[in-house]
Structure formats: structure tokens, C-alpha cells
C-alpha atoms as a PDB file:
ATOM      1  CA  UNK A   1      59.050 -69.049 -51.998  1.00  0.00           C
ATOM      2  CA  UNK A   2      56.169 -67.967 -54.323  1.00  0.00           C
ATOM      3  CA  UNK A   3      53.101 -66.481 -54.145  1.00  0.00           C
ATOM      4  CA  UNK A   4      50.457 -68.274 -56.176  1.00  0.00           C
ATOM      5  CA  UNK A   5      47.269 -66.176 -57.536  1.00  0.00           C
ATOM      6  CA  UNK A   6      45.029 -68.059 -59.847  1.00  0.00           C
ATOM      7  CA  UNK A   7      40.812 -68.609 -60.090  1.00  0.00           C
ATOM      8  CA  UNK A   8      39.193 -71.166 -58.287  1.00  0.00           C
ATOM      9  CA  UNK A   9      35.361 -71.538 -58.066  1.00  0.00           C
ATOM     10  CA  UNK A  10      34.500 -67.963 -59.199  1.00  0.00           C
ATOM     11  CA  UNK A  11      37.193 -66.505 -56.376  1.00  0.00           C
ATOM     12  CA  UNK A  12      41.129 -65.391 -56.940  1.00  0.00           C
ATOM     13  CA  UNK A  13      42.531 -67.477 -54.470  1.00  0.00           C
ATOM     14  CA  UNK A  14      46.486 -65.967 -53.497  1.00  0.00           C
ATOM     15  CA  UNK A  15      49.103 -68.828 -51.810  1.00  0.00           C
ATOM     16  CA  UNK A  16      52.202 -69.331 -51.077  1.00  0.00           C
ATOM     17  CA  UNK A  17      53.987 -72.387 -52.539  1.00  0.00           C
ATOM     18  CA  UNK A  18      57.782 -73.476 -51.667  1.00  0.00           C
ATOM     19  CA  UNK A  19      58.015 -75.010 -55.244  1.00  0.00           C
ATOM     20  CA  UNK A  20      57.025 -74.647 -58.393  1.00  0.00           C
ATOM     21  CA  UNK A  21      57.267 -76.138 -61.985  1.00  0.00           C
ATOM     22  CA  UNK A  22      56.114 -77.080 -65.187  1.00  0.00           C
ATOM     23  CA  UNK A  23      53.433 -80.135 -64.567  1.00  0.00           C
ATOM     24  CA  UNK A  24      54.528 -83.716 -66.672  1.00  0.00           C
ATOM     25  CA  UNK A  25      50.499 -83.175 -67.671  1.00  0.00           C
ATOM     26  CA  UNK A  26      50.306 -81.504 -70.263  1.00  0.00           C
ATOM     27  CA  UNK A  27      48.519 -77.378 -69.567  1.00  0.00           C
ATOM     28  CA  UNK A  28      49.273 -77.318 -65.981  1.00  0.00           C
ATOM     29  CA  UNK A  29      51.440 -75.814 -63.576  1.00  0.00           C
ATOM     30  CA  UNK A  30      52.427 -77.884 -60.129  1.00  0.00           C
ATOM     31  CA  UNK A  31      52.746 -76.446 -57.047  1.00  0.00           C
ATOM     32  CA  UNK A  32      54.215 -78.373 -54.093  1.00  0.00           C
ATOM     33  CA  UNK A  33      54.837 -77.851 -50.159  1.00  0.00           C
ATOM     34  CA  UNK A  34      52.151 -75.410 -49.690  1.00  0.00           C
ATOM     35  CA  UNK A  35      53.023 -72.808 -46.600  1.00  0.00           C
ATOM     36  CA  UNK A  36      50.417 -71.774 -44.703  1.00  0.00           C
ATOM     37  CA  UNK A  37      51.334 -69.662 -41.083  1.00  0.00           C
ATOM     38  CA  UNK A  38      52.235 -71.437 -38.099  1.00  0.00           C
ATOM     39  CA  UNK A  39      52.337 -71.245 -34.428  1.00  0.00           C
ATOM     40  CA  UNK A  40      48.853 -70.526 -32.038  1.00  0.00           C
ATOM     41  CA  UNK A  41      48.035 -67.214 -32.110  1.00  0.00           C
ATOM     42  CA  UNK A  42      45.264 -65.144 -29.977  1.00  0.00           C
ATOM     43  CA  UNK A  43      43.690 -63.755 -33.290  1.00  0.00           C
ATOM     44  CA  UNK A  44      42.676 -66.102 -35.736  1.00  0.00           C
ATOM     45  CA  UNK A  45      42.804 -65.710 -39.384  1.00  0.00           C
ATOM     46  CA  UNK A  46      39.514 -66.884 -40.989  1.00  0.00           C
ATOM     47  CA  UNK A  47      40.549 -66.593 -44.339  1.00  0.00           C
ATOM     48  CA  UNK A  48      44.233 -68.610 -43.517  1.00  0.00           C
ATOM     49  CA  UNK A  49      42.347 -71.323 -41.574  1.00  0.00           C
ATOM     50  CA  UNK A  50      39.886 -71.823 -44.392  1.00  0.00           C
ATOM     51  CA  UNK A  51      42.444 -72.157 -47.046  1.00  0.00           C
ATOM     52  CA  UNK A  52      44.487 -74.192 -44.649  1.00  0.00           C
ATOM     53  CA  UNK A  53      41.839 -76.603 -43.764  1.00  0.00           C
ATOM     54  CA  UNK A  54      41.015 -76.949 -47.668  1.00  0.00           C
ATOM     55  CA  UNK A  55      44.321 -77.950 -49.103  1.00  0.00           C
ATOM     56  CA  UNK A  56      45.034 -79.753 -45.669  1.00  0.00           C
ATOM     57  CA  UNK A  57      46.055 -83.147 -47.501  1.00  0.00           C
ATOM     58  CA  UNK A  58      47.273 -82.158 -50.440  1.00  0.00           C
ATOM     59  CA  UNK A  59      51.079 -82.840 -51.815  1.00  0.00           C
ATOM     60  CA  UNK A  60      50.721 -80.978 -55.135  1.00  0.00           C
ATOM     61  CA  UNK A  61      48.634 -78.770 -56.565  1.00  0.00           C
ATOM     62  CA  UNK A  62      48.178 -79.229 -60.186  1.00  0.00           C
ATOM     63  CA  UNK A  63      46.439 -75.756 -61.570  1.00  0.00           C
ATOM     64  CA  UNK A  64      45.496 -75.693 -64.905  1.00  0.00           C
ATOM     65  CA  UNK A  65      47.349 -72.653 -67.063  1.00  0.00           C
ATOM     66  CA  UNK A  66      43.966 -70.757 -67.808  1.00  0.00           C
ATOM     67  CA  UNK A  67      43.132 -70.144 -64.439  1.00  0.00           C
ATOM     68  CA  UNK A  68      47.126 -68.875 -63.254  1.00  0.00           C
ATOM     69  CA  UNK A  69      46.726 -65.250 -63.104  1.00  0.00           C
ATOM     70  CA  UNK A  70      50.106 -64.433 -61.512  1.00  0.00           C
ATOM     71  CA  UNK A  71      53.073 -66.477 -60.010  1.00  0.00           C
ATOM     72  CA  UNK A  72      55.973 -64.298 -58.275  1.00  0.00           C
ATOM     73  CA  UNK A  73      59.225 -64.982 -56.132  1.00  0.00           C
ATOM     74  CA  UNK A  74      58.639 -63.754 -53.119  1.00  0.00           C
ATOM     75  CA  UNK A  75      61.528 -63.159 -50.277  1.00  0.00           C
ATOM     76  CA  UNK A  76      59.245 -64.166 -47.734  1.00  0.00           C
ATOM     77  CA  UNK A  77      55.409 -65.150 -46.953  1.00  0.00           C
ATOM     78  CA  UNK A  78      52.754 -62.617 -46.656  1.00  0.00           C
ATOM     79  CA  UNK A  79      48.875 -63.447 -46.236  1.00  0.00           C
ATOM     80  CA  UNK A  80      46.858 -65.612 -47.919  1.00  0.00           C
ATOM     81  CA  UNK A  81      43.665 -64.324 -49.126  1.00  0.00           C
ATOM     82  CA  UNK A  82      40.606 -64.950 -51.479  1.00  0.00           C
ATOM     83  CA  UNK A  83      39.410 -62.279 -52.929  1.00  0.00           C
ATOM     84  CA  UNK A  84      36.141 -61.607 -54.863  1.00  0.00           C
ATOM     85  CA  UNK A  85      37.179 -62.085 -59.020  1.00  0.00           C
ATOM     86  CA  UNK A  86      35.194 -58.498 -59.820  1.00  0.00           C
ATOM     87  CA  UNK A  87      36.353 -56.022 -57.149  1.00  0.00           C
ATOM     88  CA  UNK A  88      39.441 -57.550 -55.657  1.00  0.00           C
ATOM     89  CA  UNK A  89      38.290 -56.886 -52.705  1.00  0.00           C
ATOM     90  CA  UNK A  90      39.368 -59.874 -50.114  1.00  0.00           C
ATOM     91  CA  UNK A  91      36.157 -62.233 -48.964  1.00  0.00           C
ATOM     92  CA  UNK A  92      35.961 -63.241 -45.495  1.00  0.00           C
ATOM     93  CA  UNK A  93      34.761 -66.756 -45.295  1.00  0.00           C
ATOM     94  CA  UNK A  94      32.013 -66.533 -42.543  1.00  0.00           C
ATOM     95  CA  UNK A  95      29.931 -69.339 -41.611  1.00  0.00           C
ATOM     96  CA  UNK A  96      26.430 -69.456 -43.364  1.00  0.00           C
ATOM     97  CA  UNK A  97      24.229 -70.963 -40.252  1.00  0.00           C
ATOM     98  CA  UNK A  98      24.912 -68.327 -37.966  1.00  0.00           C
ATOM     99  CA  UNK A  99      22.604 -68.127 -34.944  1.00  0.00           C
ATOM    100  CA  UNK A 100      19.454 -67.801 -35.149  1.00  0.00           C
ATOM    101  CA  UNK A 101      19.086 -69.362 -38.846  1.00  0.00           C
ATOM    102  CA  UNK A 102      17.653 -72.499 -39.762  1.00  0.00           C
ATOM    103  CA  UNK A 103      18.921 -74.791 -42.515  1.00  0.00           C
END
């Protein structure tokens, strides 16, 4: 297992990946069999269901070598996250049309 941390649209985006390697293109590193958590739970992760929901179809993820920050070996999964790229500190995805506001 490994724990993927790497920029994506201005955030640092940390997943977990079964696999990992060298990409056959050329700068980029391929991760495969993302693992997101299972099961129904009572409390719902928005941050996990977000990240989830936007790598839902995808087989590999091909991440160019500038924007890895960190790849580790991990015994086991811990929680995804995306956190803001200045402070670190982890953004909760909430939706932007709450009640009350027109779009």
C-alpha cells in the first residue's frame, strides 16, 4: 500500500494507491487500484466521498513528477485528505449553494 501526496488544482491532495511505478510516459509516475474506505457507515466522510466520487472511474493515475510531493509504504490505509497547499491545514469540501443562496 502507499500513500500518495502530490498538488492538484492549488490543493495537496493525500491517497492511497495499491500500486505504484515508473509511468512508460516519459515525467510521470502511475498509480493504479486506488483504495478508498469501504463499508456504510453512520458518519460520513466529506472529504473521502469527494475524492472517491472524483477518481470514481479511473484505472490509473498518471501524476506528473513536479507535482509528487511525497510517496511512502504504508502498512495499512489511513485517511484521505486535501489539504490547503499554504497551511496544511485539511479543507473540508462543503457544498457552495447552501440554503438560502442563490446561484
Amino acid at each position: 500500500m502507499y500513500k500518495l501526496v502530490f498538488l492538484n488544482q492549488g490543493k495537496v491532495y493525500e491517497i492511497y494507491s495499491e500500486r505504484v511505478d515508473s509511468s512508460h510516459l516519459y515525467g510521470f509516475i502511475e498509480a493504479a487500484r486506488l483504495v478508498f474506505e469501504t463499508g456504510a457507515r453512520v458518519v460520513v466522510d466529506p472529504t473521502e466521498e469527494r475524492l472517491r466520487a472524483e477518481f470514481a472511474d479511473t484505472e490509473k493515475l498518471l501524476l506528473p513528477l513536479q507535482s509528487v510531493i511525497r510517496i511512502e509504504q504504508v502498512n495499512k490505509r489511513g485517511k484521505c485528505a486535501i489539504r490547503d497547499r499554504s497551511s496544511g491545514e485539511k479543507v473540508t469540501p462543503l457544498p457552495l449553494d447552501g440554503p438560502g443562496r442563490k446561484s
